[in-house]
Protein backbone atom coordinates (compact mmCIF):
# COMPACT_ATOMS: atom_id res chain seq x y z
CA UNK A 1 117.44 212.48 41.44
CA UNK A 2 116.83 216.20 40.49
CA UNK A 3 119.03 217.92 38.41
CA UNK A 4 119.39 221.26 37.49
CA UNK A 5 120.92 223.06 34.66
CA UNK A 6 121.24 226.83 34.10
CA UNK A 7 120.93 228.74 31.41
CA UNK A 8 120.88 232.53 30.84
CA UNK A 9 120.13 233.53 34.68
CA UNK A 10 117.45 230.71 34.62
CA UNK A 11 117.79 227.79 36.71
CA UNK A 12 115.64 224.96 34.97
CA UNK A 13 114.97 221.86 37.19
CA UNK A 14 115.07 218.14 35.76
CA UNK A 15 111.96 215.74 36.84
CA UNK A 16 113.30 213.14 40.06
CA UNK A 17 112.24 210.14 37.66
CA UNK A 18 115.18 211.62 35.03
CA UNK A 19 117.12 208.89 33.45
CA UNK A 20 120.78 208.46 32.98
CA UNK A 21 119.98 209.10 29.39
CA UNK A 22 118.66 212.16 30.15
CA UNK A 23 114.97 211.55 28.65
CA UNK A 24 113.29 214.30 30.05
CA UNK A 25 112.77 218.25 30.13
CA UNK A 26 114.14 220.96 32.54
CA UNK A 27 111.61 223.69 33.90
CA UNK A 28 112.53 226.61 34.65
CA UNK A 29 109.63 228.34 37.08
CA UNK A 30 108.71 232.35 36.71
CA UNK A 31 106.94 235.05 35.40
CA UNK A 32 107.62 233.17 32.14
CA UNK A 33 107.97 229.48 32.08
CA UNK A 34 110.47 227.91 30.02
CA UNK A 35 110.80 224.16 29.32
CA UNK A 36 113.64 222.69 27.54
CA UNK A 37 115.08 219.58 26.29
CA UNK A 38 117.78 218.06 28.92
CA UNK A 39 119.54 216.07 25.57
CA UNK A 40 119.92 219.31 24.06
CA UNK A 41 120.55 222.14 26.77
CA UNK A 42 121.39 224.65 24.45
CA UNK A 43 118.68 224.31 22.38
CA UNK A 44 115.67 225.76 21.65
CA UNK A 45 113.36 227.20 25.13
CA UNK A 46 109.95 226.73 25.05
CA UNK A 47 108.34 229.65 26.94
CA UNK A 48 104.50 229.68 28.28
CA UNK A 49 102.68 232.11 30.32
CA UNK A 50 101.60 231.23 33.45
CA UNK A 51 98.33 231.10 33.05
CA UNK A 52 98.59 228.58 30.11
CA UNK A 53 101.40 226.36 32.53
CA UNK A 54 98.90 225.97 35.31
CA UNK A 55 96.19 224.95 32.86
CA UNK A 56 98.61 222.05 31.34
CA UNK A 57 99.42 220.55 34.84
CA UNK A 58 96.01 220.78 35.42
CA UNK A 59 95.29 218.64 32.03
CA UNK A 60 98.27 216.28 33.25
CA UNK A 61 96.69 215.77 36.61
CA UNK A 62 93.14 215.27 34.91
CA UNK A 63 94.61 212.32 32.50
């Protein structure tokens, strides 16, 4: 089941394979893309261009 969390004015979407542990990251989609960790919400944002996002889930689709 999705989830989503938000987080300054950024709504960051959880994988549908998620556990009840909350294993997994939350994506946030946009001129910038941010990535964080779902056990730690308020932690740390990873931020990518999108230019370098599209060419990891095109390295993720390759593998």
């Amino acid at each position: 089941m999705k989830k989503t969390l938000v987080r300054d004015g950024r709504v960051f979407v959880t994988s549908s394979a998620s556990t009840a542990a909350n294993t997994c990251v939350g994506v946030a989609v946009g001129e910038r893309t941010g990535v964080l960790d779902t056990k730690n919400p308020g932690g740390p944002v990873l931020e990518f261009g999108r230019g370098a996002f599209d060419a990891f889930l095109g390295a993720l689709r390759t593998s």
